[in-house]
Protein backbone atom coordinates (compact mmCIF):
# COMPACT_ATOMS: atom_id res chain seq x y z
CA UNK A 1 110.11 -196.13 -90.82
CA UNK A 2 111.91 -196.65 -88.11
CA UNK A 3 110.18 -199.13 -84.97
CA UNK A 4 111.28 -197.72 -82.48
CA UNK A 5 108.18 -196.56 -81.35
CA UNK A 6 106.75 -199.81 -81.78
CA UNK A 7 109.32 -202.07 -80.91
CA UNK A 8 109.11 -203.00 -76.74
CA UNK A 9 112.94 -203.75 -76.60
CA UNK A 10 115.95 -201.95 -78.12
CA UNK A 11 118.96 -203.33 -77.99
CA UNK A 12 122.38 -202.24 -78.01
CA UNK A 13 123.83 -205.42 -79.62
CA UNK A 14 127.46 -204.81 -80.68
CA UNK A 15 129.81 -202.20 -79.91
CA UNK A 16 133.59 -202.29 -81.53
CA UNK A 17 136.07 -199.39 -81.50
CA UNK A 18 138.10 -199.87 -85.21
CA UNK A 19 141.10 -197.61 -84.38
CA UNK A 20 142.33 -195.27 -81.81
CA UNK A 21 145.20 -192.97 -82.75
CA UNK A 22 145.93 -190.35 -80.87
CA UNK A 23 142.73 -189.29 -79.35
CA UNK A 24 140.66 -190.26 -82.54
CA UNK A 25 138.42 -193.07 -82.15
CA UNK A 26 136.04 -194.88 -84.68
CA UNK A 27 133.41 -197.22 -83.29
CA UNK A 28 130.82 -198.90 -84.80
CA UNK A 29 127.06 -199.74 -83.25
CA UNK A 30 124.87 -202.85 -84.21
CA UNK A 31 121.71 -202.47 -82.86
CA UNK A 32 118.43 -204.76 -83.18
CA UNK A 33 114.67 -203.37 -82.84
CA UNK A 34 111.49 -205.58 -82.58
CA UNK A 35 108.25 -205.58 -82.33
CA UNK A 36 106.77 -207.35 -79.47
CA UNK A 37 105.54 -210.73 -81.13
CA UNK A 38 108.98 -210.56 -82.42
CA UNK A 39 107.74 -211.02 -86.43
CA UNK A 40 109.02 -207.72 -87.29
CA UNK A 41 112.98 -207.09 -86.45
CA UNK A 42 114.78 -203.69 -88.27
CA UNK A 43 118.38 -203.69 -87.96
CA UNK A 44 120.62 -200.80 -87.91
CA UNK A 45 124.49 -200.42 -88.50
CA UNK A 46 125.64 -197.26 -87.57
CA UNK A 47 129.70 -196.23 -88.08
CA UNK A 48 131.05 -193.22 -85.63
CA UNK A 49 134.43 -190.95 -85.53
CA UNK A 50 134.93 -189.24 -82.51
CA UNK A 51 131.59 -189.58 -81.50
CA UNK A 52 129.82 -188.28 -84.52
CA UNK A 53 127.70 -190.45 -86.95
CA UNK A 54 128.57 -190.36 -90.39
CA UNK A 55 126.95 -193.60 -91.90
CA UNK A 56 124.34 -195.76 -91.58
CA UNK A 57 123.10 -198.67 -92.50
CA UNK A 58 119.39 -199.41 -92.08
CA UNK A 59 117.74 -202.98 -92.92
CA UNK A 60 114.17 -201.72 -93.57
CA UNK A 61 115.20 -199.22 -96.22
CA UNK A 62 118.02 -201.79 -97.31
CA UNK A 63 120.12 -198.42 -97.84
CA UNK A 64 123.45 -196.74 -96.64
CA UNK A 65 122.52 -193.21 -95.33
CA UNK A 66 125.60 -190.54 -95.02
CA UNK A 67 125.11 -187.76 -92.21
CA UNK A 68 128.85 -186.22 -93.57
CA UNK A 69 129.86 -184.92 -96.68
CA UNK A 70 132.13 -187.93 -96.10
CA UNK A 71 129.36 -190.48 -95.43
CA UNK A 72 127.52 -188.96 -98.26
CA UNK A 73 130.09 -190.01 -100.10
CA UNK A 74 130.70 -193.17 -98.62
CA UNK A 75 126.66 -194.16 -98.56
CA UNK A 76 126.46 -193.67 -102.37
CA UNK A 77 129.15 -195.41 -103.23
CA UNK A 78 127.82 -198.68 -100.92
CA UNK A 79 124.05 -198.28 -102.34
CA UNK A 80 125.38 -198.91 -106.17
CA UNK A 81 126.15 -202.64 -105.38
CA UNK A 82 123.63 -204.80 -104.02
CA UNK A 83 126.20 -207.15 -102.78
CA UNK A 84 126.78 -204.43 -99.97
CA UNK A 85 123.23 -205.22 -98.70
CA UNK A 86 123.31 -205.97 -94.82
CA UNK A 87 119.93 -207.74 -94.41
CA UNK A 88 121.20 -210.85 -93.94
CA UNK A 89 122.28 -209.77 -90.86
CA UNK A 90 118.12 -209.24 -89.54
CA UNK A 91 118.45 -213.23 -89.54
CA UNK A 92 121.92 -214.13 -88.51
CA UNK A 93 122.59 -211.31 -85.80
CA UNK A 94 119.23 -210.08 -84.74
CA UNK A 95 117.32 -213.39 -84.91
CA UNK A 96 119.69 -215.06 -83.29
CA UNK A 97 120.06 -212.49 -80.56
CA UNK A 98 115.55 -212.72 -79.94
CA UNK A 99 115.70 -216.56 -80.05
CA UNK A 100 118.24 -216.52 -76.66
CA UNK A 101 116.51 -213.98 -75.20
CA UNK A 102 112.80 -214.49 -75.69
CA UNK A 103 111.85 -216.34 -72.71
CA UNK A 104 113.25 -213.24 -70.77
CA UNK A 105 112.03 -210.30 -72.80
CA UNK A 106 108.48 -212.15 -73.96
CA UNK A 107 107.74 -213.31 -70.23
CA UNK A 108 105.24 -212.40 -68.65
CA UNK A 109 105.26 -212.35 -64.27
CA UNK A 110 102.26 -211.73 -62.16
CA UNK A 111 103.17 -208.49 -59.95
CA UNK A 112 103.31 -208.68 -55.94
CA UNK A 113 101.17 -206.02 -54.24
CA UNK A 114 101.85 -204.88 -50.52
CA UNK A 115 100.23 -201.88 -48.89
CA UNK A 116 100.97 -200.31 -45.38
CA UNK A 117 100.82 -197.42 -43.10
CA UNK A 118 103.59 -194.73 -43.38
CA UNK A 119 101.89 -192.16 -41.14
CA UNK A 120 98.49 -192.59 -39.52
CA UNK A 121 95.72 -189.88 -38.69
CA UNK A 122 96.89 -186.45 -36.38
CA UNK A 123 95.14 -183.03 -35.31
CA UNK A 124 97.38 -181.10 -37.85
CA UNK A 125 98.15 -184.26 -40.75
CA UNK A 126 96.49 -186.57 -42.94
CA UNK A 127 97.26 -190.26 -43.11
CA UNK A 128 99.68 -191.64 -45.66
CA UNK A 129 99.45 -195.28 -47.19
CA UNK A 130 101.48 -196.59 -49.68
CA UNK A 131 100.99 -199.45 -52.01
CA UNK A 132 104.19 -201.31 -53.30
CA UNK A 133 103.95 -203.09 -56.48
CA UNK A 134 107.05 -204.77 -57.41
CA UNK A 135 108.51 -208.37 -59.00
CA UNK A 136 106.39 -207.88 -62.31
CA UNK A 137 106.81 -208.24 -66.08
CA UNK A 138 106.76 -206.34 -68.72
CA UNK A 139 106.82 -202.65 -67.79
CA UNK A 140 103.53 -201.25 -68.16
CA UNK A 141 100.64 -201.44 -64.71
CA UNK A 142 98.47 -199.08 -63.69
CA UNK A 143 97.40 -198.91 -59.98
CA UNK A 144 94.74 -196.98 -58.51
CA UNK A 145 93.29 -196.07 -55.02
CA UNK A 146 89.75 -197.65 -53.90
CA UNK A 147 87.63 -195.81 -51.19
CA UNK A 148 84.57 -197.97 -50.35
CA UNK A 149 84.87 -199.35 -54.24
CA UNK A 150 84.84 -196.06 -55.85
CA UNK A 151 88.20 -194.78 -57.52
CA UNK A 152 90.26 -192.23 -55.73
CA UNK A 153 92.18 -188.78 -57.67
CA UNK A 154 92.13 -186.24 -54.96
CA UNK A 155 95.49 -186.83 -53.00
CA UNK A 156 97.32 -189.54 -54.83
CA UNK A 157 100.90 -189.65 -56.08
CA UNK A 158 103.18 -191.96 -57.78
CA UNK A 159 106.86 -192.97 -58.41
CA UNK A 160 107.67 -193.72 -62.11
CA UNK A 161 108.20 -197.20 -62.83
CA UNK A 162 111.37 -198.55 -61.94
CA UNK A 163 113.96 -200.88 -63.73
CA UNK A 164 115.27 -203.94 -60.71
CA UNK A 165 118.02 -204.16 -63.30
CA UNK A 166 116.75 -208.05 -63.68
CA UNK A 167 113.69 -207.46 -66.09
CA UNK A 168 111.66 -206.70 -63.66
CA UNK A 169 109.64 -203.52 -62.43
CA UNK A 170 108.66 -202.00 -59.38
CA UNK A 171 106.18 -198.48 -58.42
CA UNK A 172 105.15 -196.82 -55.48
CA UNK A 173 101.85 -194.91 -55.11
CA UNK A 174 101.02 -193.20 -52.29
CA UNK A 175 97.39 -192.24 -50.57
CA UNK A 176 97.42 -189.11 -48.37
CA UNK A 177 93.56 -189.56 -46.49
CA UNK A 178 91.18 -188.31 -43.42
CA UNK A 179 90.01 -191.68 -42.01
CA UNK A 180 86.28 -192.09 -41.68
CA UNK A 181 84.88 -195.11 -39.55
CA UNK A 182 84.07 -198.25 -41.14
CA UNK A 183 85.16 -197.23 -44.51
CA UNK A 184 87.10 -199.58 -47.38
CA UNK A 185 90.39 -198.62 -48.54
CA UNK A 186 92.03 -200.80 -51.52
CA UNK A 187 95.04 -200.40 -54.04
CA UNK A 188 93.83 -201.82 -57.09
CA UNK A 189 96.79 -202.99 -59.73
CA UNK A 190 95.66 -204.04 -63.75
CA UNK A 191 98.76 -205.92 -65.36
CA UNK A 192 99.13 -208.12 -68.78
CA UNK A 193 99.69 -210.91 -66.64
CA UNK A 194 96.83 -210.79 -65.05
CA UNK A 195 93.42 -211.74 -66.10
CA UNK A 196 91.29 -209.31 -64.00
CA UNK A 197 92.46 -206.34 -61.87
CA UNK A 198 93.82 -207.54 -58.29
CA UNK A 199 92.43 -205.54 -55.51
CA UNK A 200 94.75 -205.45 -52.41
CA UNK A 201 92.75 -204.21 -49.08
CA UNK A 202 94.21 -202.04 -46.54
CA UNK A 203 94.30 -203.80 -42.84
CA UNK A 204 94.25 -201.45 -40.23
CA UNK A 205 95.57 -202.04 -37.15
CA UNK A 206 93.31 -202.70 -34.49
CA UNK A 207 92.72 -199.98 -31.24
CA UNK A 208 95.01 -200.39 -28.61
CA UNK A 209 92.06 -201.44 -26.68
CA UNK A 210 91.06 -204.15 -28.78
CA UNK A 211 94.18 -205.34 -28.68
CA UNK A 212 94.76 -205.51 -25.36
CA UNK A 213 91.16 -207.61 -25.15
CA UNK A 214 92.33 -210.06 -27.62
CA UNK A 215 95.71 -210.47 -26.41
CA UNK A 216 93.97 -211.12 -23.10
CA UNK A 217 91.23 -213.41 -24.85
CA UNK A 218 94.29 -215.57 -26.17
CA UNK A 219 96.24 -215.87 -23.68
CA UNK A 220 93.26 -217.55 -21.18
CA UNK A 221 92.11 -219.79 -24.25
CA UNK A 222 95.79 -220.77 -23.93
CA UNK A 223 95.58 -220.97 -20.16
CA UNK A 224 92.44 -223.16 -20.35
CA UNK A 225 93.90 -225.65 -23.19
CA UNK A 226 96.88 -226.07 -21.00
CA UNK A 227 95.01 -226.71 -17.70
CA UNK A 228 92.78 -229.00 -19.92
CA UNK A 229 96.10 -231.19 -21.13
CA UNK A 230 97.40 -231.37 -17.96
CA UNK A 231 94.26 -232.78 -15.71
CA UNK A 232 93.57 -235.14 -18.96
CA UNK A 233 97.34 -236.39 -18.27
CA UNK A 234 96.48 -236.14 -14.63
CA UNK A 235 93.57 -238.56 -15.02
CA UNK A 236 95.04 -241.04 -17.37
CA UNK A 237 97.99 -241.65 -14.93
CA UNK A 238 95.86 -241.68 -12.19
CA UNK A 239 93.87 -244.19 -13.76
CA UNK A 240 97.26 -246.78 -14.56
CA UNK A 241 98.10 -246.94 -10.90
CA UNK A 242 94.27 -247.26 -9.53
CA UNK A 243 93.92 -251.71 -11.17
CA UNK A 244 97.28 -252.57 -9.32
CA UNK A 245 96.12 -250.71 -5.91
CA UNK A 246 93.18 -252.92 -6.31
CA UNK A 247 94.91 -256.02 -7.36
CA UNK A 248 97.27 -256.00 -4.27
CA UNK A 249 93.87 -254.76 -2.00
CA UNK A 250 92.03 -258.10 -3.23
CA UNK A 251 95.24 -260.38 -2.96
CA UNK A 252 95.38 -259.26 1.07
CA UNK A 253 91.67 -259.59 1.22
CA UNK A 254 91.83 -263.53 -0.06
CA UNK A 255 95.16 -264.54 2.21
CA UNK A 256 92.95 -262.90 5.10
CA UNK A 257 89.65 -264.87 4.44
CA UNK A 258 91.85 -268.43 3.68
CA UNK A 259 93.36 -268.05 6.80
CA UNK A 260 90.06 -267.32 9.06
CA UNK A 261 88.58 -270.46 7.03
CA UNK A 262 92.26 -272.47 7.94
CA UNK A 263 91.86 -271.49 11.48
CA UNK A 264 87.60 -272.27 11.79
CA UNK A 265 88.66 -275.65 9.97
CA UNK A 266 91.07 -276.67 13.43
CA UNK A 267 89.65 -276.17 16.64
């Protein structure tokens, strides 16, 4: 039986062309398959011509199988002597192959979630959000659209899930809606890696007259803090130059009396 179906990763480990002569070609294909705790691995040789498969070598059967009347040939011939057996090779090629690449394949990356506005609310269109889910490990997440908690079918659409080319994944979904005051709208996204479903809430965008009120609002709180910094400064210098002012004011105020008390002193 083959695993492909189970396996999580197939490979295409080796590929070597054996002769070309004039437009003829042979090539032959290693190729590892595992499951995805890695315990079970199935090997497969596979020799071409021109394209065409002709014999193959499979580990879990431990047989030659001929798809010719020349590989028939061939296959038979290979399956009388054990000493033809390739299943040596599920430890030295495809073992070795899972233990480099196992902390890339068997990882397991928490997905980032991102939702925004592609086109809000008009007379004659709905509104369009999209949640992003991207930077995540293995393939596999389902997302889903939240309306005040409850799960959302009606309206929803989805890119397939899509290879960065650096084992990691990325979707799209997309929310076409009729706004309703004061409602709840979140992307939810379940992944291996995480524990529990993350739920991602939709921010809208304050009215332009809110806005304009807190943009206001900050910029006097701003206003005030700065007016508050600059009498404190105000006062503190003030309050270095006010001693020597009064040092100098009681230094002319002694000299003054000494020399009323020199002059009472000689009449």
């Amino acid at each position: 039986m083959r695993l492909c179906a189970l396996s999580f990763l197939c490979m295409l480990l080796g590929l070597f062309i054996v002769k070309s002569v004039n437009g003829y070609y042979g090539q032959r294909h290693f190729q590892c398959y595992y499951t995805r705790d890695l315990n079970t691995i199935e090997f497969i040789h596979s020799w071409y011509f021109n394209k065409f498969e002709y014999l193959r070598y499979n580990s879990t059967t431990d047989k030659y199988t001929g798809y010719t009347d020349y590989g028939v040939i061939q296959a038979a011939a290979l399956n009388q002597d054990p000493k033809n057996s390739l299943y040596s090779t599920v430890y030295t090629f495809c073992k070795d192959r899972s233990d480099k690449y196992a902390t890339n394949i068997l990882k397991r990356v928490k997905p980032e979630v991102t939702v925004r506005s592609l086109r809000s609310a008009s007379d004659n269109l709905p509104a369009v959000l999209m949640c992003t889910v991207y930077d995540y490990h293995p393939k596999g997440v389902k997302v889903s659209w939240l309306r005040d908690g409850k799960v959302v079918n009606e309206g929803v659409s989805s890119t397939d899930e899509l290879s960065d080319g650096d084992w990691y994944y990325q979707i799209h979904t997309y929310l076409e809606y009729v706004p309703r005051p004061g409602e709840n709208i979140s992307c939810m996204v379940e992944h291996e890696s995480l524990t529990q479903p993350h739920i991602h809430t939709w921010e809208p965008p304050l009215p332009v007259a809110e806005r304009n009120k807190l943009i206001i609002g900050i910029f006097l709180l701003v206003l005030g803090i700065f007016l508050a910094v600059a009498g404190f400064l105000y006062y503190m210098l003030r309050a270095k130059e006010c001693p020597l002012e009064k040092t100098s004011q009681s230094i002319s105020l002694e000299r003054t009396v000494s020399e009323t008390s020199s002059e009472a002193s000689n009449p």
